[in-house]
C-alpha atoms as a PDB file:
ATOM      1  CA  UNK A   1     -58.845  26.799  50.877  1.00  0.00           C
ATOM      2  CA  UNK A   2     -55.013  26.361  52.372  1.00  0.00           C
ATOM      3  CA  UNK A   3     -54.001  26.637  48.937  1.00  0.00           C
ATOM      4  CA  UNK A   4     -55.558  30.148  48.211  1.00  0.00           C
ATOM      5  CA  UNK A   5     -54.051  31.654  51.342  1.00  0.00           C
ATOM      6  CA  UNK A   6     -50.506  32.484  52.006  1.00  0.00           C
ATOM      7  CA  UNK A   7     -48.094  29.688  53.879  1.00  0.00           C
ATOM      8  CA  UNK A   8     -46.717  31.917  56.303  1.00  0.00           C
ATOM      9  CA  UNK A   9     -49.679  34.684  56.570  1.00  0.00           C
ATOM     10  CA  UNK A  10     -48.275  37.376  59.435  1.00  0.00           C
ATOM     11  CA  UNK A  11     -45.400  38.663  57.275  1.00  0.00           C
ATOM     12  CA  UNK A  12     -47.626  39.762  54.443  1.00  0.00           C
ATOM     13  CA  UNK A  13     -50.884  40.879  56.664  1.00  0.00           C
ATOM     14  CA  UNK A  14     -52.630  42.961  53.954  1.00  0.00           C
ATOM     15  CA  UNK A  15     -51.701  39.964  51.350  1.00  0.00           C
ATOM     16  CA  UNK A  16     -53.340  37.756  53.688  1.00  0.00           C
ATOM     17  CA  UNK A  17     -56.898  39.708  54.070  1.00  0.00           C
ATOM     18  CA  UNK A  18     -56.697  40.222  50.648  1.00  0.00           C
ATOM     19  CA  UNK A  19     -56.646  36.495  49.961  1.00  0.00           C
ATOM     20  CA  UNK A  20     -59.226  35.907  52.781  1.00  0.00           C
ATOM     21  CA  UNK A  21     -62.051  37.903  50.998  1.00  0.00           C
ATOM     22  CA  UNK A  22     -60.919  35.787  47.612  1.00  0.00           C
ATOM     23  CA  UNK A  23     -62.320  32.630  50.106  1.00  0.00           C
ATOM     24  CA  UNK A  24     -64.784  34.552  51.389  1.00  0.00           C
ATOM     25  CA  UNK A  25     -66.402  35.389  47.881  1.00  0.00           C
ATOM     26  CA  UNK A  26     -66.455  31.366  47.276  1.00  0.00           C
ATOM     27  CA  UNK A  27     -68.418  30.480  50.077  1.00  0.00           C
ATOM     28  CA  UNK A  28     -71.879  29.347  49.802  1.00  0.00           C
ATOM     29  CA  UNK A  29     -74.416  31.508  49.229  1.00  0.00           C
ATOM     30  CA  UNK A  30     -76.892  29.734  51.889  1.00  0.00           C
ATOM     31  CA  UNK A  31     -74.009  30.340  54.078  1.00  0.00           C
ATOM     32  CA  UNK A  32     -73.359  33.823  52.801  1.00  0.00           C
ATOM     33  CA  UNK A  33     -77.032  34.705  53.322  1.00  0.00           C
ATOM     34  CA  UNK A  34     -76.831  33.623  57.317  1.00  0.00           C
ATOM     35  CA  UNK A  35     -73.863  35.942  57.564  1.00  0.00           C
ATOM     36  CA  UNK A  36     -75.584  38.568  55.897  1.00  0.00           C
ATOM     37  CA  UNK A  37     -78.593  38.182  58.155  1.00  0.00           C
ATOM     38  CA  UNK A  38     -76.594  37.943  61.531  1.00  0.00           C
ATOM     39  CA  UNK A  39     -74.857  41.191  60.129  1.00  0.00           C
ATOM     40  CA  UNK A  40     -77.310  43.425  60.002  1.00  0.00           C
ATOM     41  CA  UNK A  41     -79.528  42.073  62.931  1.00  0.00           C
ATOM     42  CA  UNK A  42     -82.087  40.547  61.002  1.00  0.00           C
ATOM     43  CA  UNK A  43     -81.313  36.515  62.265  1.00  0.00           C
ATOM     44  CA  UNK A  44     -83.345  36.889  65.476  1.00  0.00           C
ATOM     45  CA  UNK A  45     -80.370  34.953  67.808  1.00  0.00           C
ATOM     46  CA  UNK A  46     -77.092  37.537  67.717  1.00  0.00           C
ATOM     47  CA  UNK A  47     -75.012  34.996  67.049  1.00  0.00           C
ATOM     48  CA  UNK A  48     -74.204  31.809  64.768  1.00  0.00           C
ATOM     49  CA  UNK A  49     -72.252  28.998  65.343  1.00  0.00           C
ATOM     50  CA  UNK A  50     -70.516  26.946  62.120  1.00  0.00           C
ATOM     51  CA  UNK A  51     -69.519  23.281  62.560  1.00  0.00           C
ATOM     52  CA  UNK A  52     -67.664  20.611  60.724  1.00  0.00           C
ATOM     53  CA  UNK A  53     -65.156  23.398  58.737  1.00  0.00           C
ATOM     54  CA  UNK A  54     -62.056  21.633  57.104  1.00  0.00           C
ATOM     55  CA  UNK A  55     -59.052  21.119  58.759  1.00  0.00           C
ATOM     56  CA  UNK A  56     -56.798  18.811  58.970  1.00  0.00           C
ATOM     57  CA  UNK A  57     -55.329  17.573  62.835  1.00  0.00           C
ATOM     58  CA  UNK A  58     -52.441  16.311  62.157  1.00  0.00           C
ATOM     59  CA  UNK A  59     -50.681  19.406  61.210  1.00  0.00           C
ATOM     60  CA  UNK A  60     -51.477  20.765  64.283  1.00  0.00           C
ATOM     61  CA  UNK A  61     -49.010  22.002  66.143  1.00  0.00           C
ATOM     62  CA  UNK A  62     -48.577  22.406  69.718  1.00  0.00           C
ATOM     63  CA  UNK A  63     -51.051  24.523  71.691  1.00  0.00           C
ATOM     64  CA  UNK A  64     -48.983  27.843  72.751  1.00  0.00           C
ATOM     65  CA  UNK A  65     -48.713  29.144  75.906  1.00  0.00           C
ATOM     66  CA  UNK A  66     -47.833  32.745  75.325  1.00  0.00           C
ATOM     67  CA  UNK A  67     -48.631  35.500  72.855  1.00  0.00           C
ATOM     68  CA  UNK A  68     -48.726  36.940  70.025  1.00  0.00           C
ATOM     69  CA  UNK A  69     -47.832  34.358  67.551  1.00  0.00           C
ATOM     70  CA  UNK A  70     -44.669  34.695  65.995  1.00  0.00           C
ATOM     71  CA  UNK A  71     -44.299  36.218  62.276  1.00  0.00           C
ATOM     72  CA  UNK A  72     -42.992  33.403  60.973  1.00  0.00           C
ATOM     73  CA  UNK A  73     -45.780  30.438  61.723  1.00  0.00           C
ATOM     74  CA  UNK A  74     -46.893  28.820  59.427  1.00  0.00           C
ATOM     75  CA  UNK A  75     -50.725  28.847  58.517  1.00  0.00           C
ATOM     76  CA  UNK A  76     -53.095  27.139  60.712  1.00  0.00           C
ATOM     77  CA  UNK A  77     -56.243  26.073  58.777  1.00  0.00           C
ATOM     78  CA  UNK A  78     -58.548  27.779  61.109  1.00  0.00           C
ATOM     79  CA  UNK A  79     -57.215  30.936  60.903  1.00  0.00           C
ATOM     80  CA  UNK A  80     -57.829  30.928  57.500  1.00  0.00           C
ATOM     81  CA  UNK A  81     -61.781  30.307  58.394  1.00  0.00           C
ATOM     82  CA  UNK A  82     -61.752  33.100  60.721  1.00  0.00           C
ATOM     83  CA  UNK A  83     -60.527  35.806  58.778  1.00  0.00           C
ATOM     84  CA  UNK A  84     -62.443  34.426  55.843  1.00  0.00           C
ATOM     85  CA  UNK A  85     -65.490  34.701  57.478  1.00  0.00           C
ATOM     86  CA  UNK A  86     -64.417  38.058  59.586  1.00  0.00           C
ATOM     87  CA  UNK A  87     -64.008  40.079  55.922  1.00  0.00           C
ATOM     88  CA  UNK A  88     -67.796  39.355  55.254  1.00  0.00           C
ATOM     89  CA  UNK A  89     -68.608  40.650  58.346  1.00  0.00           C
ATOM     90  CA  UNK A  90     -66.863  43.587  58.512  1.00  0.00           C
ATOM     91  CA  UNK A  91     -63.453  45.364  58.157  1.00  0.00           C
ATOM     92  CA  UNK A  92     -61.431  42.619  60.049  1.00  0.00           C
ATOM     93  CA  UNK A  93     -59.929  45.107  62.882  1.00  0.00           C
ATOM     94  CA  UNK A  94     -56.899  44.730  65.189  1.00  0.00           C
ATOM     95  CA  UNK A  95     -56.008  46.976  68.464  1.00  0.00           C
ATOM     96  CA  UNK A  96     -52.944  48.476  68.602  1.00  0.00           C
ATOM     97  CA  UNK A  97     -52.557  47.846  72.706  1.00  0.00           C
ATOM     98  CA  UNK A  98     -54.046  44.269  72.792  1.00  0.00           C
ATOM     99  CA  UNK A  99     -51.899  40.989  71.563  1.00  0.00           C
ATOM    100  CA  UNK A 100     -49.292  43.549  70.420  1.00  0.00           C
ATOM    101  CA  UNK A 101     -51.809  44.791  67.449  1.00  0.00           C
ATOM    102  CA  UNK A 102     -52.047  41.184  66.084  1.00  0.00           C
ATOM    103  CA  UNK A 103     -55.084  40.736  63.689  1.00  0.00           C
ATOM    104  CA  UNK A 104     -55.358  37.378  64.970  1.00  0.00           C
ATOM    105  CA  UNK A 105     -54.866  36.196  68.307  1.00  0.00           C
ATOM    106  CA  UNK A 106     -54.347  32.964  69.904  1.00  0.00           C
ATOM    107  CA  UNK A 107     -56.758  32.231  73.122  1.00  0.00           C
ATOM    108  CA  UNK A 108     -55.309  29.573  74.959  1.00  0.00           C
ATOM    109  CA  UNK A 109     -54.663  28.831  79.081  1.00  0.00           C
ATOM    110  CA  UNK A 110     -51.216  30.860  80.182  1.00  0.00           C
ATOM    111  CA  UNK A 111     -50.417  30.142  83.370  1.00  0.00           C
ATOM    112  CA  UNK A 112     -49.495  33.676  83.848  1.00  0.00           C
ATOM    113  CA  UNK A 113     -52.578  34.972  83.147  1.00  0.00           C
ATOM    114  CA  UNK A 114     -54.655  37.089  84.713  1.00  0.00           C
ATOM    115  CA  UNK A 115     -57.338  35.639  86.458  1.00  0.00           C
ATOM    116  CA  UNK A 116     -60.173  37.356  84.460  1.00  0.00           C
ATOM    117  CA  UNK A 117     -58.161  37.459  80.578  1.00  0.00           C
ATOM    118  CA  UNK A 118     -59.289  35.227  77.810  1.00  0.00           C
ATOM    119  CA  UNK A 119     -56.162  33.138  78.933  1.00  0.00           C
ATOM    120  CA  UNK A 120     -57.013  32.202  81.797  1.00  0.00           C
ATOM    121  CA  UNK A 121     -59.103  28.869  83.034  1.00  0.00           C
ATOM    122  CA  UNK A 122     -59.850  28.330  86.265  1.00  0.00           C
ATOM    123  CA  UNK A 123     -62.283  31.478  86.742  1.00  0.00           C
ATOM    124  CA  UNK A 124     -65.404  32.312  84.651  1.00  0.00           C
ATOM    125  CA  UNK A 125     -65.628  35.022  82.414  1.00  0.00           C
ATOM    126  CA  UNK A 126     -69.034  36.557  83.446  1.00  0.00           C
ATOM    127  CA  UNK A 127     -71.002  37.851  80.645  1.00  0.00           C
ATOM    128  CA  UNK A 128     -69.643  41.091  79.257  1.00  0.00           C
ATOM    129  CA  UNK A 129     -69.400  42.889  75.922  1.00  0.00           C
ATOM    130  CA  UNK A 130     -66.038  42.916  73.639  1.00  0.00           C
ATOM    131  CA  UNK A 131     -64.565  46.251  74.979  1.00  0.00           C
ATOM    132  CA  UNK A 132     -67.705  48.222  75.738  1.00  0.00           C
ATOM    133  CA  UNK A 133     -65.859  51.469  77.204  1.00  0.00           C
ATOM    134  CA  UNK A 134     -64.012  51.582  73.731  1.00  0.00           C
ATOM    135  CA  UNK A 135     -64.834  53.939  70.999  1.00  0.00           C
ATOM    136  CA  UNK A 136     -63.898  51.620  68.149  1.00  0.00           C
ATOM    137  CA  UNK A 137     -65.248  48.338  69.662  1.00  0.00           C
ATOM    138  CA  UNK A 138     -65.880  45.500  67.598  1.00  0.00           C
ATOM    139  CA  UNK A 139     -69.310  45.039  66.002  1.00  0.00           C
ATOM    140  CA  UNK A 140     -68.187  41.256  65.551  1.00  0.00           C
ATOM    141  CA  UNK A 141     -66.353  38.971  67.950  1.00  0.00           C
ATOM    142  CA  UNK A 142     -65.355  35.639  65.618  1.00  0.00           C
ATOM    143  CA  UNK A 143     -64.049  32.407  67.312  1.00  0.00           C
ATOM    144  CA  UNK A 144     -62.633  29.450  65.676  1.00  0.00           C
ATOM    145  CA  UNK A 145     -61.657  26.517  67.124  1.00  0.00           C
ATOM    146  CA  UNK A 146     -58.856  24.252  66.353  1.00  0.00           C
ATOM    147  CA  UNK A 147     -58.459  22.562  69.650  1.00  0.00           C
ATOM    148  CA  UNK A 148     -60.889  21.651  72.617  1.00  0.00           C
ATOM    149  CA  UNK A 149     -60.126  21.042  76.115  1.00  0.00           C
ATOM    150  CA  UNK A 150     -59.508  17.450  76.875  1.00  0.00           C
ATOM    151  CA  UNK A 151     -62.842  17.038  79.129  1.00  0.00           C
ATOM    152  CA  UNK A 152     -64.981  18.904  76.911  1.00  0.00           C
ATOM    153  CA  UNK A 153     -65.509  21.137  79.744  1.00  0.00           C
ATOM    154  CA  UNK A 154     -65.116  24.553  79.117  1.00  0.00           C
ATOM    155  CA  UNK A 155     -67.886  26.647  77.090  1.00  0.00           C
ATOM    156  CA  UNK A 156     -68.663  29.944  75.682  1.00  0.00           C
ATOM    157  CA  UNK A 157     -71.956  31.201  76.998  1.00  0.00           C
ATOM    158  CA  UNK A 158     -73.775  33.772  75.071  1.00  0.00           C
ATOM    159  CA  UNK A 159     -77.513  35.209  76.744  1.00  0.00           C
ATOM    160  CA  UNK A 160     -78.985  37.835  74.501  1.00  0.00           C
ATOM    161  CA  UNK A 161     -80.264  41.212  75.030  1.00  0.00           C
ATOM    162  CA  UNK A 162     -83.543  40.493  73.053  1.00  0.00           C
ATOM    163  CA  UNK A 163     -84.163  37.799  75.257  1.00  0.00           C
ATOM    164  CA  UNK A 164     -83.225  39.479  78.994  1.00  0.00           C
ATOM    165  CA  UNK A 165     -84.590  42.857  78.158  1.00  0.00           C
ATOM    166  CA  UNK A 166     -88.403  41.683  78.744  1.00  0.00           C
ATOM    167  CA  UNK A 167     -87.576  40.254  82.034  1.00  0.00           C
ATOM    168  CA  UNK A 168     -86.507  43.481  83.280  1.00  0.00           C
ATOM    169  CA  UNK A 169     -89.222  46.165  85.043  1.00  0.00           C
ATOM    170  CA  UNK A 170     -90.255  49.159  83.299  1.00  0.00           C
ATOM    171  CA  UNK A 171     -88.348  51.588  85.490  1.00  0.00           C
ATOM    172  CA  UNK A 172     -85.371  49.337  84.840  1.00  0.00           C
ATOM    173  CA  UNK A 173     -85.272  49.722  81.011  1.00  0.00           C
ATOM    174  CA  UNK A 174     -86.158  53.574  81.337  1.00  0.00           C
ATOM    175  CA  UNK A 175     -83.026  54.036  83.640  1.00  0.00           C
ATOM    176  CA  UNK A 176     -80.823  51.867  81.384  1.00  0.00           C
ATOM    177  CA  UNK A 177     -81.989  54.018  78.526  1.00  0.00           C
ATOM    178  CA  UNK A 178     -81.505  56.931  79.515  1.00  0.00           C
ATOM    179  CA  UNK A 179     -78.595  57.468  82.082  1.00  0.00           C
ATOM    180  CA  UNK A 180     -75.172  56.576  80.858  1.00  0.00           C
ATOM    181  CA  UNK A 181     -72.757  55.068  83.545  1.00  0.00           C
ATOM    182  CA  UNK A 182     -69.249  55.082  84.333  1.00  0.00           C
ATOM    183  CA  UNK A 183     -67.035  52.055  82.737  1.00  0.00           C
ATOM    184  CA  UNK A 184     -63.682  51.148  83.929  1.00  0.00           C
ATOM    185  CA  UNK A 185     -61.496  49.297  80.965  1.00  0.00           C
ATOM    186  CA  UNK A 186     -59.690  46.118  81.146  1.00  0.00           C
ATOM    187  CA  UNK A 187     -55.977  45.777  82.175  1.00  0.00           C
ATOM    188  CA  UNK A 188     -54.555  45.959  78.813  1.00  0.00           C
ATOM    189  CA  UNK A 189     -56.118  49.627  77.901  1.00  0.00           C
ATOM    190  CA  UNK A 190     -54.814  51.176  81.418  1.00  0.00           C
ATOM    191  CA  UNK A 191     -52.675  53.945  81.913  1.00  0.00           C
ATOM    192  CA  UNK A 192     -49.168  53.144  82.789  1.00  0.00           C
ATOM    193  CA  UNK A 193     -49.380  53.502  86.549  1.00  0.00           C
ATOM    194  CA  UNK A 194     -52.400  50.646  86.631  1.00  0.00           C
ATOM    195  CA  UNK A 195     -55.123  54.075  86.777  1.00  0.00           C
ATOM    196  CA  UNK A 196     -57.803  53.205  84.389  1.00  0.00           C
ATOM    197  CA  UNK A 197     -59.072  55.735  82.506  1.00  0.00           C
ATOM    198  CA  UNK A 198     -63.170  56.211  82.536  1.00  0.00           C
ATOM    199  CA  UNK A 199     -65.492  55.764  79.855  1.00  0.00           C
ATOM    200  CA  UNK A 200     -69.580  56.720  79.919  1.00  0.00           C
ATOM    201  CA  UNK A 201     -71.471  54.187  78.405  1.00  0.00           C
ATOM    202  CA  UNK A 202     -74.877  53.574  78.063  1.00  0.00           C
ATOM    203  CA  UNK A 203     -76.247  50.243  78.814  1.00  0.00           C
ATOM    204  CA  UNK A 204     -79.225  49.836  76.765  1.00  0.00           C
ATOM    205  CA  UNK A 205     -79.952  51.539  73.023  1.00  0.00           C
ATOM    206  CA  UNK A 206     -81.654  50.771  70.053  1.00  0.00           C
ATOM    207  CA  UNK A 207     -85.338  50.240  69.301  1.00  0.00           C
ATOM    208  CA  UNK A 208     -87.559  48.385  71.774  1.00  0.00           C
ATOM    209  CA  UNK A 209     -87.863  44.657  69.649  1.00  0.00           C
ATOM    210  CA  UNK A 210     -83.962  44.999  68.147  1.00  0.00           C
ATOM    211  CA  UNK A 211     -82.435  46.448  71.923  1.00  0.00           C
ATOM    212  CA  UNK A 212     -78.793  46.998  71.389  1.00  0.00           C
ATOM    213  CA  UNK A 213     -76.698  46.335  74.735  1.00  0.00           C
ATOM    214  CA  UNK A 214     -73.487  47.508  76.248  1.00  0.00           C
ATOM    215  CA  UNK A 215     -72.609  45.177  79.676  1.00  0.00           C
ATOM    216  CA  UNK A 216     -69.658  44.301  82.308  1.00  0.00           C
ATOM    217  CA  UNK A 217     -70.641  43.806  86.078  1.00  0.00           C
ATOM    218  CA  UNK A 218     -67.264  43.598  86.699  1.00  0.00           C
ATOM    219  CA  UNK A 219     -66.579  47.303  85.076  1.00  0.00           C
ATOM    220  CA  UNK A 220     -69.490  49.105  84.635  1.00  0.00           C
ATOM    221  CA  UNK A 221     -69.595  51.447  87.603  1.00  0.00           C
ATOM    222  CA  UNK A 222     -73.157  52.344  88.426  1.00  0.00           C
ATOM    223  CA  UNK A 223     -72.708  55.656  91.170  1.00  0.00           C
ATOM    224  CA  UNK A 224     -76.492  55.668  91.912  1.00  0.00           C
ATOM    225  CA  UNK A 225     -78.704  52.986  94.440  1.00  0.00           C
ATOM    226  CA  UNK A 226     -81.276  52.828  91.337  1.00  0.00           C
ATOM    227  CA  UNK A 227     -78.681  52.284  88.722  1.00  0.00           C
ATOM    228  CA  UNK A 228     -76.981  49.833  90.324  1.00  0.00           C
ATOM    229  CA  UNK A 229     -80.081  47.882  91.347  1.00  0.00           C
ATOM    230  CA  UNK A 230     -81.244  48.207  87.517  1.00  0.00           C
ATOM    231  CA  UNK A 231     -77.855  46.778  86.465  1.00  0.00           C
ATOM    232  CA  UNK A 232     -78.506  43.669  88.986  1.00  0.00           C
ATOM    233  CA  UNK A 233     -81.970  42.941  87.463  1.00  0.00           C
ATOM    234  CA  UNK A 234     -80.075  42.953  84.350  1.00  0.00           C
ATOM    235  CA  UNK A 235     -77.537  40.726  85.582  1.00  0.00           C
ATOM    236  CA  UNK A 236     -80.003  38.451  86.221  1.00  0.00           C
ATOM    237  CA  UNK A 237     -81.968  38.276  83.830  1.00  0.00           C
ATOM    238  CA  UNK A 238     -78.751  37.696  81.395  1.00  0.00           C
ATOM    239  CA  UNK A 239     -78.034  34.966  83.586  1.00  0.00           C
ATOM    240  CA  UNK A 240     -81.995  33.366  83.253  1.00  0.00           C
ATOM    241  CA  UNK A 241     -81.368  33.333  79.249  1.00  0.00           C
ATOM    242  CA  UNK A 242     -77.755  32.039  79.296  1.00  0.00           C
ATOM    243  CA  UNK A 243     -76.843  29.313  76.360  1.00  0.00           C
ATOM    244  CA  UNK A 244     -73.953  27.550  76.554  1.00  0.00           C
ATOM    245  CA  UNK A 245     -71.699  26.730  73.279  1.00  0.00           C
ATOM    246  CA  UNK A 246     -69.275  24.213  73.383  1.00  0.00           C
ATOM    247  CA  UNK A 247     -66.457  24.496  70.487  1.00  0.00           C
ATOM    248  CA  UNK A 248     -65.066  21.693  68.475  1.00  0.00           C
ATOM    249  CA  UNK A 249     -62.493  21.487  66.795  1.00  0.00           C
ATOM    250  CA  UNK A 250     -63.527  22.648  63.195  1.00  0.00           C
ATOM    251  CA  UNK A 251     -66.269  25.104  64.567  1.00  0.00           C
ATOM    252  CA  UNK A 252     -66.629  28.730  64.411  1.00  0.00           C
ATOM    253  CA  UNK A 253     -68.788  31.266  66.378  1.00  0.00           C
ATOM    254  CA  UNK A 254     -69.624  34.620  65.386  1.00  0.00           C
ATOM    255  CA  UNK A 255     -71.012  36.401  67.623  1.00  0.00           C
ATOM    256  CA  UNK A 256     -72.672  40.079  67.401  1.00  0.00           C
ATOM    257  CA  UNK A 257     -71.272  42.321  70.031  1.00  0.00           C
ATOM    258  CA  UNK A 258     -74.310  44.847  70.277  1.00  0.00           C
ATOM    259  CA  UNK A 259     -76.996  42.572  70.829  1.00  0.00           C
ATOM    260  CA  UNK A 260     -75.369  39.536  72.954  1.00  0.00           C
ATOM    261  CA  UNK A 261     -73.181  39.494  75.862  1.00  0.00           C
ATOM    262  CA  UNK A 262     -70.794  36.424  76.560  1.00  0.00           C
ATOM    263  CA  UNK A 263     -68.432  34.381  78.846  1.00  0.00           C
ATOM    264  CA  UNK A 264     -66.791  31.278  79.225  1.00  0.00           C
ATOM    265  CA  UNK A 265     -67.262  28.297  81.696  1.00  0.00           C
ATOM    266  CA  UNK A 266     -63.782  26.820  83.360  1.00  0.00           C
ATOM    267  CA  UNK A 267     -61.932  23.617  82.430  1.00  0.00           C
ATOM    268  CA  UNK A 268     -58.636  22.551  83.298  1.00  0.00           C
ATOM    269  CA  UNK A 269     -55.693  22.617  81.526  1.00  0.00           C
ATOM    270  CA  UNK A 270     -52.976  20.219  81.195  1.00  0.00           C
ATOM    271  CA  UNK A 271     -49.942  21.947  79.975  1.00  0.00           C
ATOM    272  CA  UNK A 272     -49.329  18.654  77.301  1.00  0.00           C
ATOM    273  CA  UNK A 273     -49.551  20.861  74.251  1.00  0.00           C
ATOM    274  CA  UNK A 274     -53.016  19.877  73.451  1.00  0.00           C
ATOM    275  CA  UNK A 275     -54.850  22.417  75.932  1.00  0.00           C
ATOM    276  CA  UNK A 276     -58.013  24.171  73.798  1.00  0.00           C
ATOM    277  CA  UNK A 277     -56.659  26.756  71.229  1.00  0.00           C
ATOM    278  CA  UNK A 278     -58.940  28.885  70.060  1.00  0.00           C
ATOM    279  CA  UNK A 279     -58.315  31.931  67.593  1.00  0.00           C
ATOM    280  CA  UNK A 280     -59.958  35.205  67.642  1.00  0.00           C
ATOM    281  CA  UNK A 281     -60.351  37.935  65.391  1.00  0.00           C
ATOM    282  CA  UNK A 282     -62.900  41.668  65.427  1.00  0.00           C
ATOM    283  CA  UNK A 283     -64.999  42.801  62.635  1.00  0.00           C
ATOM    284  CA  UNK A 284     -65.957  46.576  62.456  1.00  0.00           C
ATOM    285  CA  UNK A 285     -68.571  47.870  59.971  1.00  0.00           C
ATOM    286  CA  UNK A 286     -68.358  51.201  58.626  1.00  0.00           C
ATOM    287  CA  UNK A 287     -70.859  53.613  59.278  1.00  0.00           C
ATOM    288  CA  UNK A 288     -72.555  54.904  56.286  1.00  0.00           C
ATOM    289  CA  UNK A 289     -71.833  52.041  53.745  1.00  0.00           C
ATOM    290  CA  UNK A 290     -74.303  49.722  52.334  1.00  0.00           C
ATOM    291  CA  UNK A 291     -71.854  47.272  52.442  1.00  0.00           C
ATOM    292  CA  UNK A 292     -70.601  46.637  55.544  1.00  0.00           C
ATOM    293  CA  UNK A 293     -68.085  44.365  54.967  1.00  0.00           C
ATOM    294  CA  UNK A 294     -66.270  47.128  52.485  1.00  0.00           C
ATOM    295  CA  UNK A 295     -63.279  46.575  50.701  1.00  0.00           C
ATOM    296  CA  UNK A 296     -60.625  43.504  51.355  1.00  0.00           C
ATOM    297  CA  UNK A 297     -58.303  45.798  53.965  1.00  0.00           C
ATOM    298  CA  UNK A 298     -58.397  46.031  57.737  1.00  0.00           C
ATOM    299  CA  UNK A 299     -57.471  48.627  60.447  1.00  0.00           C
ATOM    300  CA  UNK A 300     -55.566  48.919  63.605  1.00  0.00           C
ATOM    301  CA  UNK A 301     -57.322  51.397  65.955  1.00  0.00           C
ATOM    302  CA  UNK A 302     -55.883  52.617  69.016  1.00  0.00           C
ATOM    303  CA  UNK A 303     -57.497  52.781  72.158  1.00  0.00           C
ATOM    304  CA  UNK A 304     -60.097  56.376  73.158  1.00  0.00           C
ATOM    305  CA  UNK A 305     -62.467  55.885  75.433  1.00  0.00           C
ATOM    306  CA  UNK A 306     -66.553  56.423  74.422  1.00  0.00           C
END
């Protein structure tokens, strides 16, 4: 696979996406056909989680502890995975205020980070949707991991809207339906003087047995007693269907951003160089096309609310 993909793949970025769908188009097809499935909503979970990709350890370097990457570092094998796998599911998409625009970012402990970023450790990430206040948000969220926290601690937890839906009272569902709510957006997509601007977003869509969902307690902003009782239930209910995914090194977790929500546990980091390192990448599909993944390009979008 290494071989097919440029050595140094951020100072040719189109090269490198271009290569990545060449990888992509030699995968299995009983692999290829899981993709496919989890793509257009047809695999009945929301998300799937590869194991045991090849990748060798001892070229490994040291886990970082800032971001973005810089241009010139060399390939890590995982990355290669990710955006491999991120060109079948979609149009591999980068955000012009987040990581600086990269296509693929490193998610590792900072000890600068804010307490509620992907870099940070010692706080959960509740449950949430990939920026749901964002007009272009991803369809896909893709993980890879090359490096795990020493305890094995820390975990990604994924609870599904097809699951937590049927918990919920009738009334509940109608309201989340039906009455879009105010949505905050994270730190990164604020205006200058730390104002965030507001999105509407509506919480539930989609057809009763394939419910699509759009969820953040911590920024959905609910300005009625019945909505924000509704978005409790729901809450809760996420919370009563929670899975938790541990990444390996040599795993990968794609995860559909419409029909589950996710998280991650805390673990504790040791600031050695070998603190977990994951990498991260967004797919978008294309409205319209029959095949979603498209041609071997991507986009950088910049940020309008929904």
């Amino acid at each position: 696979m290494q071989t097919s993909l440029p050595a140094v793949p951020r100072r040719d970025v189109p090269a490198f996406v271009s290569a990545s769908a060449g990888v992509a188009a030699a995968l299995p097809e009983p692999l290829v056909k899981r993709l496919r499935a989890l793509r257009s909503g047809q695999d009945g979970f929301g998300y799937l989680h590869l194991t045991g990709l090849p990748f060798d350890p001892c070229t490994l370097p040291g886990t970082p502890e800032s971001h973005p990457a810089p241009a010139e570092r060399p390939l890590i094998a995982m990355e290669g995975w990710l955006l491999a796998v991120c060109t079948v599911m979609g149009v591999p998409t980068a955000y012009r205020e987040l990581h600086a625009g990269c296509l693929l970012q490193d998610i590792c402990p900072s000890p600068k980070a804010h307490p509620l970023s992907a870099q940070s450790s010692a706080t959960p990430l509740l449950l949430h949707s990939e920026m749901l206040y964002h007009r272009w948000r991803p369809d896909f969220l893709l993980l890879a991991c090359s490096r795990a926290d020493h305890e094995g601690a820390a975990g990604t937890t994924v609870a599904a809207a097809r699951a937590a839906l049927p918990l919920l009272g009738a009334p509940e569902r109608a309201l989340l339906r039906e009455h879009p709510m105010p949505c905050a957006t994270d730190l990164v997509f604020r205006d200058p003087d730390g104002s965030s601007p507001r999105a509407q977003v509506l919480v539930v869509d989609g057809v009763r047995d394939d419910p699509l969902l759009s969820f953040d307690q911590e920024l959905l902003e609910p300005d009625e007693p019945q909505a924000r009782q509704a978005l409790r239930a729901l809450a809760e209910a996420l919370d009563s269907v929670t899975e938790t995914v541990r990444l390996r090194p040599g795993d990968l977790l794609i995860l559909d951003n419409s029909r589950v929500v996710h998280g991650r546990t805390t673990f504790t980091p040791h600031w050695d160089g070998r603190d977990r390192w994951l990498h991260r990448a967004y797919a978008r599909t294309l409205p319209g096309r029959a095949d979603a993944a498209g041609p071997a390009r991507h986009q950088i979008k910049a940020f309008a609310p929904c």
